[in-house]
C-alpha atoms as a PDB file:
ATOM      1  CA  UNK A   1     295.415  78.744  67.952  1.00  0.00           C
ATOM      2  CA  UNK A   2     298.839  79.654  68.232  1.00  0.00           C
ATOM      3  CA  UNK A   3     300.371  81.125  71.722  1.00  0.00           C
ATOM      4  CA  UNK A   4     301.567  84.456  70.475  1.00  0.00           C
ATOM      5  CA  UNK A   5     297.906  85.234  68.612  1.00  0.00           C
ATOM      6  CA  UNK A   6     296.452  84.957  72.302  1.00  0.00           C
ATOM      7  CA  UNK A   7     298.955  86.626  73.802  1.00  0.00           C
ATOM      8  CA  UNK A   8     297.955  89.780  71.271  1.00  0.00           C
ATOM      9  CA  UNK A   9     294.645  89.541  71.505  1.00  0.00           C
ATOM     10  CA  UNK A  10     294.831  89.125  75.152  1.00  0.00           C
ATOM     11  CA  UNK A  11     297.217  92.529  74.923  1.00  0.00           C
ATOM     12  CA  UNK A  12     295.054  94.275  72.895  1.00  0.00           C
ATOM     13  CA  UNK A  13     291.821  93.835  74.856  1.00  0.00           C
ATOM     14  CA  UNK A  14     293.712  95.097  78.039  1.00  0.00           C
ATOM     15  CA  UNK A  15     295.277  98.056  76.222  1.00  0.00           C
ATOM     16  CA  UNK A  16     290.875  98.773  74.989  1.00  0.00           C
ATOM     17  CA  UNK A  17     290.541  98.618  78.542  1.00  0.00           C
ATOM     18  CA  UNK A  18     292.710 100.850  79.637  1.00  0.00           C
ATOM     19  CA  UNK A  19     292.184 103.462  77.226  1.00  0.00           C
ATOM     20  CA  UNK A  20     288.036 103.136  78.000  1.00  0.00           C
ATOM     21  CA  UNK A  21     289.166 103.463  81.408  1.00  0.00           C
ATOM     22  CA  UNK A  22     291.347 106.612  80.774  1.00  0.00           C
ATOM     23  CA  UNK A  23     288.778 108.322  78.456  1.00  0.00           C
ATOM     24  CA  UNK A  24     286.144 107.633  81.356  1.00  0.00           C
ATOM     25  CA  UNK A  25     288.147 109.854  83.746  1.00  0.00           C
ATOM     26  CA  UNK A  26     288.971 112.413  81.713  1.00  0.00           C
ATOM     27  CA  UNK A  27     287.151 115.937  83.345  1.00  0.00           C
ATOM     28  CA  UNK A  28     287.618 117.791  80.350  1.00  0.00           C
ATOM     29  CA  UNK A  29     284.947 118.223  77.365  1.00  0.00           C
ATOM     30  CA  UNK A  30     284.876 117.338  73.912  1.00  0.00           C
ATOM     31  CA  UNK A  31     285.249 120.860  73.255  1.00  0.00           C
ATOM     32  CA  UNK A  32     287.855 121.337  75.712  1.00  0.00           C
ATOM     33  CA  UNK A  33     289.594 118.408  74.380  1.00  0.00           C
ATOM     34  CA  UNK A  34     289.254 119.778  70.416  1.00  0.00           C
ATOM     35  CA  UNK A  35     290.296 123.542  71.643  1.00  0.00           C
ATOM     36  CA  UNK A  36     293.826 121.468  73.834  1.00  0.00           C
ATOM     37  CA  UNK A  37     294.346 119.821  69.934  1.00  0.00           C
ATOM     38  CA  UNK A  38     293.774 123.011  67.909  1.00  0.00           C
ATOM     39  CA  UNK A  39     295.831 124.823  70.334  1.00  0.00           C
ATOM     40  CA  UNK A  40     298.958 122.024  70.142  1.00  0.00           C
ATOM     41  CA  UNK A  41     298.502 122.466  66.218  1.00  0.00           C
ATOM     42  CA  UNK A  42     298.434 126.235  66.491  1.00  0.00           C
ATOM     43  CA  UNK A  43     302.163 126.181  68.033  1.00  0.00           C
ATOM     44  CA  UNK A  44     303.551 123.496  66.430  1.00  0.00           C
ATOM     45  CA  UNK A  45     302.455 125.599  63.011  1.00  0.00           C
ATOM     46  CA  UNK A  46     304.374 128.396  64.393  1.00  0.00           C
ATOM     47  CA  UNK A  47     307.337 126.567  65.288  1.00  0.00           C
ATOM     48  CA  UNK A  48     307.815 125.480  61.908  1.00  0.00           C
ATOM     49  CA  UNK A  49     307.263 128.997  60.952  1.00  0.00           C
ATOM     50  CA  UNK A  50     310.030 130.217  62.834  1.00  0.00           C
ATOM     51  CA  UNK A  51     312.195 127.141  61.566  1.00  0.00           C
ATOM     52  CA  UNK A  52     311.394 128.362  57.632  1.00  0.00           C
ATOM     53  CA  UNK A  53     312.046 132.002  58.397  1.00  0.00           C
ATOM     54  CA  UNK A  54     315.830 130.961  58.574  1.00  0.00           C
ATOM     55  CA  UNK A  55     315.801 129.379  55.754  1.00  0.00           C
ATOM     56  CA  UNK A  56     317.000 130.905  52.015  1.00  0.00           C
ATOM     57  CA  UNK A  57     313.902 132.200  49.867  1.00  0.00           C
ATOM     58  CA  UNK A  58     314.396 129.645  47.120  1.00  0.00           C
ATOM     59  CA  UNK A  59     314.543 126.826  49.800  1.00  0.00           C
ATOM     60  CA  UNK A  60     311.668 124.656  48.056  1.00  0.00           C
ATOM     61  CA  UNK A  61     310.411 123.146  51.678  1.00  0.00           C
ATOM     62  CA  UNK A  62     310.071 127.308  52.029  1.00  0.00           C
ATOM     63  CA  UNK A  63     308.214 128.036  49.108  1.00  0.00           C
ATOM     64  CA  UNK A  64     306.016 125.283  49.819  1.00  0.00           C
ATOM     65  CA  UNK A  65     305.405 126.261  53.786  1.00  0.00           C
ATOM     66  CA  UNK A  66     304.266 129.680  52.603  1.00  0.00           C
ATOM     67  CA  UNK A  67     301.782 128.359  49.975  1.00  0.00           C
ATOM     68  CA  UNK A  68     300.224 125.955  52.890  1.00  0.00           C
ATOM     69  CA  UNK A  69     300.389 128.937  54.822  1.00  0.00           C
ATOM     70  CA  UNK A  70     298.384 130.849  52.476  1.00  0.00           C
ATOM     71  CA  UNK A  71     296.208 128.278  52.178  1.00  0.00           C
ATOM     72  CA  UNK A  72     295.306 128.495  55.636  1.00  0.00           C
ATOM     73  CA  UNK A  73     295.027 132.164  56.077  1.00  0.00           C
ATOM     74  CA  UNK A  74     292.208 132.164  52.559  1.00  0.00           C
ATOM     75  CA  UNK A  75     290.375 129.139  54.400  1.00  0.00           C
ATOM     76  CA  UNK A  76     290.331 131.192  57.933  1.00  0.00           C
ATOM     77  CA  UNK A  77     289.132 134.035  55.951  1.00  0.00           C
ATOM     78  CA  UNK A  78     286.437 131.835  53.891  1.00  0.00           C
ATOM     79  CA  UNK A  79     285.113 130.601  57.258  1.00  0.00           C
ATOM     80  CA  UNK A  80     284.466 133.981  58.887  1.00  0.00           C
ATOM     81  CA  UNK A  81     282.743 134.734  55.932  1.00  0.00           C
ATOM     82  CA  UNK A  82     280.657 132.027  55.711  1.00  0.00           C
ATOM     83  CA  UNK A  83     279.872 132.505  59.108  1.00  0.00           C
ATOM     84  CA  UNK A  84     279.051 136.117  58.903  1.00  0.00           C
ATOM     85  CA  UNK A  85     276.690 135.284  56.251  1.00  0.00           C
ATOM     86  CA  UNK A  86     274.816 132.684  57.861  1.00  0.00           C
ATOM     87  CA  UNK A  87     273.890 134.895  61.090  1.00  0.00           C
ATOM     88  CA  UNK A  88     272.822 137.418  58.368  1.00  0.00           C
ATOM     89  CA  UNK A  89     270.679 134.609  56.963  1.00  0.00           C
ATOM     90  CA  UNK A  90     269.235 133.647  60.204  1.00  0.00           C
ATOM     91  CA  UNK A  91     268.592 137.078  61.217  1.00  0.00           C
ATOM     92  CA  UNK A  92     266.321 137.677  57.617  1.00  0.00           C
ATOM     93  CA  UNK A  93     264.614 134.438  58.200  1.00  0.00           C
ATOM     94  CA  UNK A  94     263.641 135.520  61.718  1.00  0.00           C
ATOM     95  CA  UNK A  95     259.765 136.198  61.563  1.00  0.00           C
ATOM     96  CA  UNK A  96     259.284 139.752  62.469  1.00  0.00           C
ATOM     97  CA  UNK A  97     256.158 141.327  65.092  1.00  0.00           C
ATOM     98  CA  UNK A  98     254.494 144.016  64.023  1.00  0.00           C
END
């Protein structure tokens, strides 16, 4: 085997390590940890939003930030939907007492 394969193997098991070792004493949840991401998404969405507001109206990176952002706004909307519908489901299916 040649030197530099161990060496990177070596490297890559103690970089496994450490990461094991870092996700080990992390306090916060998954949820925590997904609602952090979502949040870091949120503002970097609205940064670029702020960047494409200067920006001419024919400016095709423009046109296409708006259509993405519609995108997003039907897909919120789709999802509240969905959701309202299923707690109406649920509540339907929930046996009544007479």
């Amino acid at each position: 085997m040649k030197k530099g394969a161990v060496v990177v193997v070596a490297s890559g098991a103690a970089l496994a390590g450490i990461l094991l070792a870092k996700k080990a004493q992390s306090s916060e949840s998954p949820q925590e940890r997904e609602a952090r991401r979502a949040d870091k998404r949120r503002e970097m969405f609205e940064k670029m939003r702020a960047h494409m507001e200067s920006m001419p109206e024919d400016f095709p990176p423009l046109v296409m930030f708006n259509n993405v952002a519609a995108i997003r706004e039907n897909t919120d909307r789709i999802l509240e939907l969905l959701e309202t519908d299923r707690s109406h489901t649920e509540e339907s299916d929930a046996p009544t007492s007479a």
